[in-house]
N, C-alpha and C. Protein backbone atom coordinates (compact mmCIF):
# COMPACT_ATOMS: atom_id res chain seq x y z
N UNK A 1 -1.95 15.16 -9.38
CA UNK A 1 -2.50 14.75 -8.10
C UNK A 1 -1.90 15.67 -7.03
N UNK A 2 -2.71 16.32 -6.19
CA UNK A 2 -2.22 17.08 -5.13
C UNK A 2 -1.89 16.67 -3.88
N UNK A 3 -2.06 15.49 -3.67
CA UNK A 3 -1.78 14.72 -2.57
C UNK A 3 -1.69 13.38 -2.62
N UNK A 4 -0.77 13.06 -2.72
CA UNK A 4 -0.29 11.64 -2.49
C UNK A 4 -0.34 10.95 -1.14
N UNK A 5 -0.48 9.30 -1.13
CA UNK A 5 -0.36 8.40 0.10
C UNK A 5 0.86 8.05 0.37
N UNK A 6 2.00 8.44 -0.18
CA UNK A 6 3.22 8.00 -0.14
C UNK A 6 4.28 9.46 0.02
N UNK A 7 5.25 9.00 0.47
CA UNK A 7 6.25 10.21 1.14
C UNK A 7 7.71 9.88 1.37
N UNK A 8 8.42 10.34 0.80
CA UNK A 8 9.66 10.12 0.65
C UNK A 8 10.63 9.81 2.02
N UNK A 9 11.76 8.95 2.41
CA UNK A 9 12.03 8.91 3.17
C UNK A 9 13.66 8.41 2.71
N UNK A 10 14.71 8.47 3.95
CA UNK A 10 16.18 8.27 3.35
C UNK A 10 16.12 6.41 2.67
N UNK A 11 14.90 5.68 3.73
CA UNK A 11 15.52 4.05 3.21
C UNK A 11 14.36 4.22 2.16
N UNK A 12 13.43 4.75 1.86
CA UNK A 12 12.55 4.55 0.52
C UNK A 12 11.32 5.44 0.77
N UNK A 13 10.51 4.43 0.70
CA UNK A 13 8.97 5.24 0.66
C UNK A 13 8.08 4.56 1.77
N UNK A 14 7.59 5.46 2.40
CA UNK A 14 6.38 5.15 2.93
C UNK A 14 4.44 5.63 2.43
N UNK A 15 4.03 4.46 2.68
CA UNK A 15 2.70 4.69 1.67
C UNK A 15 1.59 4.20 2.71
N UNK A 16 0.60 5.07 3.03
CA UNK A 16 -0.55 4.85 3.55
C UNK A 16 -1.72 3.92 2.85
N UNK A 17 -2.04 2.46 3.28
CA UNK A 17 -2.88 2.21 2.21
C UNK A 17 -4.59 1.87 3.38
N UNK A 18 -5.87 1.67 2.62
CA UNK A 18 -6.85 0.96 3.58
C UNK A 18 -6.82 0.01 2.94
N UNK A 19 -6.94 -1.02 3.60
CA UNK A 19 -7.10 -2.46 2.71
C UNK A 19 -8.15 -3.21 3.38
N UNK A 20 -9.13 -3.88 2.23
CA UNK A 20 -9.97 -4.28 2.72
C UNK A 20 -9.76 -5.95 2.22
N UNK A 21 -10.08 -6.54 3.32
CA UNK A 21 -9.79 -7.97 3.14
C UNK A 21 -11.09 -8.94 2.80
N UNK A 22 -10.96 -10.19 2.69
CA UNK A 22 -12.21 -10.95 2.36
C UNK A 22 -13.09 -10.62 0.89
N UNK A 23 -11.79 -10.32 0.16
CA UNK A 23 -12.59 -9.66 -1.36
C UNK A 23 -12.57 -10.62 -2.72
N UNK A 24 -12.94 -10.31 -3.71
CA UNK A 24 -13.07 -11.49 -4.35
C UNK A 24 -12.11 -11.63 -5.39
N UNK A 25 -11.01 -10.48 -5.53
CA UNK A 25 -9.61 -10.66 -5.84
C UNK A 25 -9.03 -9.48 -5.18
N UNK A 26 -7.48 -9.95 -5.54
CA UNK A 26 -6.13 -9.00 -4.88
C UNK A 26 -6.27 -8.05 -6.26
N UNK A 27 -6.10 -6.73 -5.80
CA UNK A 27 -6.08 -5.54 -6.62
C UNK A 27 -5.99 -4.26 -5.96
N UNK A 28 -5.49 -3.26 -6.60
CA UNK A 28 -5.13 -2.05 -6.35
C UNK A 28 -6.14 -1.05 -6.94
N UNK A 29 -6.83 0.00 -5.76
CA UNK A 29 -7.90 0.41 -6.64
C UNK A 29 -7.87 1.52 -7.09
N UNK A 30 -6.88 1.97 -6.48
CA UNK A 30 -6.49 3.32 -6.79
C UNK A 30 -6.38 4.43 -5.46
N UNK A 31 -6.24 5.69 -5.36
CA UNK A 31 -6.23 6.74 -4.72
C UNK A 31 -7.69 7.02 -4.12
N UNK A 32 -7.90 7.19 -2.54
CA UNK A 32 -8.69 7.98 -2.37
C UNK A 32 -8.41 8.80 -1.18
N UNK A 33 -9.86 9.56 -0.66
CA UNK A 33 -9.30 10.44 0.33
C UNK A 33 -10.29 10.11 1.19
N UNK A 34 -10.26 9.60 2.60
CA UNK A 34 -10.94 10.08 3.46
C UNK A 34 -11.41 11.09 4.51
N UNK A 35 -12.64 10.46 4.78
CA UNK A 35 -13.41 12.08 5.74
C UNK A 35 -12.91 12.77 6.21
N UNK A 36 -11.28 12.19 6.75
CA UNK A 36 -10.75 13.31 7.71
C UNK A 36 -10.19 13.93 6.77
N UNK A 37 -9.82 13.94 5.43
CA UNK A 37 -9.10 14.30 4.38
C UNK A 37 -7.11 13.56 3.99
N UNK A 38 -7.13 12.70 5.13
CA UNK A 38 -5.95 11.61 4.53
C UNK A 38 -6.49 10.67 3.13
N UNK A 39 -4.96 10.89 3.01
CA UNK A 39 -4.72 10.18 1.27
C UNK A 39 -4.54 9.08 1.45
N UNK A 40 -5.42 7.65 0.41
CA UNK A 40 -4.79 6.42 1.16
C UNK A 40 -4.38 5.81 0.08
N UNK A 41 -3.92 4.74 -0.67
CA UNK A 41 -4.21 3.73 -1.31
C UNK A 41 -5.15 2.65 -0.84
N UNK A 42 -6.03 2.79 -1.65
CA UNK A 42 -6.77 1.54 -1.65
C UNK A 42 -6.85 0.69 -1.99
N UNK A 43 -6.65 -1.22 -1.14
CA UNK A 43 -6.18 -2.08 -1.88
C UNK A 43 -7.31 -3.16 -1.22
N UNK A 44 -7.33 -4.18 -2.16
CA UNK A 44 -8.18 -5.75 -1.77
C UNK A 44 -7.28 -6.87 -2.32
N UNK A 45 -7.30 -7.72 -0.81
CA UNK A 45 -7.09 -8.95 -0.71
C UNK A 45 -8.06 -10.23 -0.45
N UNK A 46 -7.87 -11.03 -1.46
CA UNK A 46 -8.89 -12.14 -0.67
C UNK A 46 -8.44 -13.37 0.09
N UNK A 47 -7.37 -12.76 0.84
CA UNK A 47 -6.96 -13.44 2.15
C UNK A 47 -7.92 -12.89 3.33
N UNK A 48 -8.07 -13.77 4.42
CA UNK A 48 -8.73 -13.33 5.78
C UNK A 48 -8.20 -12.92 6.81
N UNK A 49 -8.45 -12.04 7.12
CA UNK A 49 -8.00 -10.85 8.35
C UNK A 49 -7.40 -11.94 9.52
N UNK A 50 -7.08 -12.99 9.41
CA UNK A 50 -6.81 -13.90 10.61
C UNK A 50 -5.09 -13.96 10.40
N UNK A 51 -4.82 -14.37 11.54
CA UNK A 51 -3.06 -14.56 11.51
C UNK A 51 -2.31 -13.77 10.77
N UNK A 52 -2.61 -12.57 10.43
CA UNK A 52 -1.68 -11.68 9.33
C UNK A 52 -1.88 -12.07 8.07
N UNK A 53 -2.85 -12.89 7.31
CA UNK A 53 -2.88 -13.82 6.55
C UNK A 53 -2.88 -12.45 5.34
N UNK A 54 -3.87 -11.49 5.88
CA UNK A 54 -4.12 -10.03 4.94
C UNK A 54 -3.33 -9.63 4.58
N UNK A 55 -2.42 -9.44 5.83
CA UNK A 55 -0.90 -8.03 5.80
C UNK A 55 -0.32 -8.71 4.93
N UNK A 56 -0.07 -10.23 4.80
CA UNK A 56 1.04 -11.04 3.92
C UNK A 56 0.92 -10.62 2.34
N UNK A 57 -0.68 -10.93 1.87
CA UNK A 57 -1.31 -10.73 0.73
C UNK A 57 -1.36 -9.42 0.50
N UNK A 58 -1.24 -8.21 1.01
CA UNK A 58 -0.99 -7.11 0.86
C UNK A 58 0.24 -7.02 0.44
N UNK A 59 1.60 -7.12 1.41
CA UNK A 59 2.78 -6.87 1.03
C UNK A 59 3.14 -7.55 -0.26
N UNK A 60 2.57 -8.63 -0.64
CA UNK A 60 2.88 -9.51 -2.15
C UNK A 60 2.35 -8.51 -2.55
N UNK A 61 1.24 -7.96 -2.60
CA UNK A 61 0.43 -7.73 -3.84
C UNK A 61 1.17 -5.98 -4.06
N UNK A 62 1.73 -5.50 -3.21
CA UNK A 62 2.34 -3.57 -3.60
C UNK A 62 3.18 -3.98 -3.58
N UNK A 63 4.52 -5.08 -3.18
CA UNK A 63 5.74 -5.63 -3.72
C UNK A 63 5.13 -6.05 -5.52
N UNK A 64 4.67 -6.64 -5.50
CA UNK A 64 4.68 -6.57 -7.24
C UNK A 64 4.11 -5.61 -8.04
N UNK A 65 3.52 -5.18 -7.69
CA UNK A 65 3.12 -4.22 -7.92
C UNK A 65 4.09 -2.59 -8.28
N UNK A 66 5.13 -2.49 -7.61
CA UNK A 66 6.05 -1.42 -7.52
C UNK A 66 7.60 -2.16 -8.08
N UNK A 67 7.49 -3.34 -7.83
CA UNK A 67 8.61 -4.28 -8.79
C UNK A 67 9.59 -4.49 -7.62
N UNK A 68 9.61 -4.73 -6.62
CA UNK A 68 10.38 -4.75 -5.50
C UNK A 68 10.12 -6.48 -5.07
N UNK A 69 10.95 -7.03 -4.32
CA UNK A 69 10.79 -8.24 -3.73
C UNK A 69 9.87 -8.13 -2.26
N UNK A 70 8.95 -9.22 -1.53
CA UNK A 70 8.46 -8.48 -0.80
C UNK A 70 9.45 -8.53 0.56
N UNK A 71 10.43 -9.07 0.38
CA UNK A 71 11.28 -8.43 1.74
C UNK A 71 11.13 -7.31 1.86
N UNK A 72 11.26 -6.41 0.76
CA UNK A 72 11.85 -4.76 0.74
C UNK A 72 10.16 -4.01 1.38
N UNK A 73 9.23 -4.97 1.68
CA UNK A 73 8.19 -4.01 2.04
C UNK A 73 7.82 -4.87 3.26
N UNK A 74 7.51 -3.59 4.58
CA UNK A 74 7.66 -3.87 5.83
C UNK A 74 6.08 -3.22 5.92
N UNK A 75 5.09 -3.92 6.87
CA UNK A 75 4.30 -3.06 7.41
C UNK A 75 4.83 -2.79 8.95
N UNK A 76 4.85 -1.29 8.58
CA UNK A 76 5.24 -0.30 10.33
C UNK A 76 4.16 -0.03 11.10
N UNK A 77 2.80 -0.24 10.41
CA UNK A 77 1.60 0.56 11.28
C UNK A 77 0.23 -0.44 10.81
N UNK A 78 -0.33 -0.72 11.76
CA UNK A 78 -2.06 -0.88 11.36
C UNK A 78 -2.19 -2.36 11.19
N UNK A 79 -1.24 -2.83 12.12
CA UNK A 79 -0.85 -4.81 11.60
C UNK A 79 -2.41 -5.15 11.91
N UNK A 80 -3.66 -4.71 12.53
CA UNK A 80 -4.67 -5.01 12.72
C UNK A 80 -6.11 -4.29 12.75
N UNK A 81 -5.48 -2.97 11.49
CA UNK A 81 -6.54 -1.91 11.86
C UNK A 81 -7.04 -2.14 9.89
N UNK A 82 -7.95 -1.40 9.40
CA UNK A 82 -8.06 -1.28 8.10
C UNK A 82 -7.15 -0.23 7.24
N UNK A 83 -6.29 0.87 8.25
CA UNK A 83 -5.77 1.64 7.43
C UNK A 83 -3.91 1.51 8.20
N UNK A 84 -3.09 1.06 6.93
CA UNK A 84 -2.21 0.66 7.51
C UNK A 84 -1.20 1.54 6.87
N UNK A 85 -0.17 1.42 7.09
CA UNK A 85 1.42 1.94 6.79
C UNK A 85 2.42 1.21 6.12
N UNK A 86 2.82 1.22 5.57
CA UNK A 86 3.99 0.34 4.85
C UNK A 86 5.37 0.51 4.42
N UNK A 87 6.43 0.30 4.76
CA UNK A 87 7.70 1.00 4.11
C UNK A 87 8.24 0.24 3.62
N UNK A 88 8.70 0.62 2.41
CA UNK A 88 9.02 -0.12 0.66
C UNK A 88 10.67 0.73 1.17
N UNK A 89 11.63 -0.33 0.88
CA UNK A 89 12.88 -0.09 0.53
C UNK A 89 13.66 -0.25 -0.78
N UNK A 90 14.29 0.95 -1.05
CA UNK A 90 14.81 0.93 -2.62
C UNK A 90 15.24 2.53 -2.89
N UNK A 91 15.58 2.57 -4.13
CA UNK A 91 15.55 3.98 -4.51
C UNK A 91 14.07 4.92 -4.43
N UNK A 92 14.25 5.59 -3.75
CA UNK A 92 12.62 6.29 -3.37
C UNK A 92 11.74 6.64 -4.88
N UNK A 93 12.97 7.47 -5.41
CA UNK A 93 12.52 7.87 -6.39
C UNK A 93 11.53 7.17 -7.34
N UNK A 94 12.36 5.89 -7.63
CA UNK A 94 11.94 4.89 -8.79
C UNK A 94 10.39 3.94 -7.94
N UNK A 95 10.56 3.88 -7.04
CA UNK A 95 9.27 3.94 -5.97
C UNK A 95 8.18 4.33 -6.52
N UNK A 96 8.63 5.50 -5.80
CA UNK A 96 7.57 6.59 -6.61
C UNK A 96 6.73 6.90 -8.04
N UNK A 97 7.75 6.35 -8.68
CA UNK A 97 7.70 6.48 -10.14
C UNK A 97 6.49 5.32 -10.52
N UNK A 98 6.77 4.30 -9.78
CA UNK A 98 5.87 2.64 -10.42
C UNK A 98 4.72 3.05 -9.10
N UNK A 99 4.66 3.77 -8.30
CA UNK A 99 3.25 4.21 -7.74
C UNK A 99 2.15 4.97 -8.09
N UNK A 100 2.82 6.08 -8.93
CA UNK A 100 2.26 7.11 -9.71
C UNK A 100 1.56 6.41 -10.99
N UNK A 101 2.20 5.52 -11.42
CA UNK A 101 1.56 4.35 -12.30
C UNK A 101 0.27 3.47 -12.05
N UNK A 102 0.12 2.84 -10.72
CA UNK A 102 -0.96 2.07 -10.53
C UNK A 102 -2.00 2.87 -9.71
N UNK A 103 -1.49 4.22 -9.33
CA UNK A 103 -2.01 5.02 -8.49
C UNK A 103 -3.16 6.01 -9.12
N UNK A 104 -4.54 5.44 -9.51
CA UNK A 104 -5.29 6.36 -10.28
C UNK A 104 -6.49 7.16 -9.38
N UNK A 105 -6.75 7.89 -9.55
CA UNK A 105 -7.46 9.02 -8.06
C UNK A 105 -9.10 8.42 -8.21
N UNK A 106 -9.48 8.03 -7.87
CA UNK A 106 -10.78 7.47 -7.57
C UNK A 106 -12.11 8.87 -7.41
């Protein structure tokens, strides 16, 4: 993969995902790229875009997903947009490692 949604940082990783909410399960769909040519993860929740109810069901769902508790994952960006930001705390590396795993290029 030549471009990843995720990027190394001193407290862990940060990972660009779009998430689309109101779906008919929580899942990870893999890698894509949009028009402008950013890398995202693409994820679905079937929580509703109301009260953070999404962002919550998001952070569960790439906290288990990467094997982390979801304390260790913060959203920094997009608390109300479709394409958001997220920073996962831990060893970056090993991060990385269980992303590259669920992370298949669409």
């Amino acid at each position: 993969m030549a471009a990843a949604p995720w990027s190394l940082t001193p407290q862990g990783v940060v990972l660009a995902v779009r998430l689309t909410p109101k779906a008919g399960r929580d899942a990870i769909d893999g890698v894509d790229v949009l028009a402008d040519g950013r890398v995202v993860l693409t994820a679905r929740v079937r929580a509703l875009p109301a009260d953070g109810e999404a962002n919550e069901a998001l952070i569960r769902l790439i906290a288990k997903a990467v094997g982390v508790p979801p304390r260790d994952v913060a959203l920094v960006a997009g608390a109300t947009a479709r394409l958001k930001r997220l920073a996962i705390a831990g060893h970056g590396p090993t991060v990385i490692a269980a992303l590259e795993k669920i992370a298949i290029p669409r």
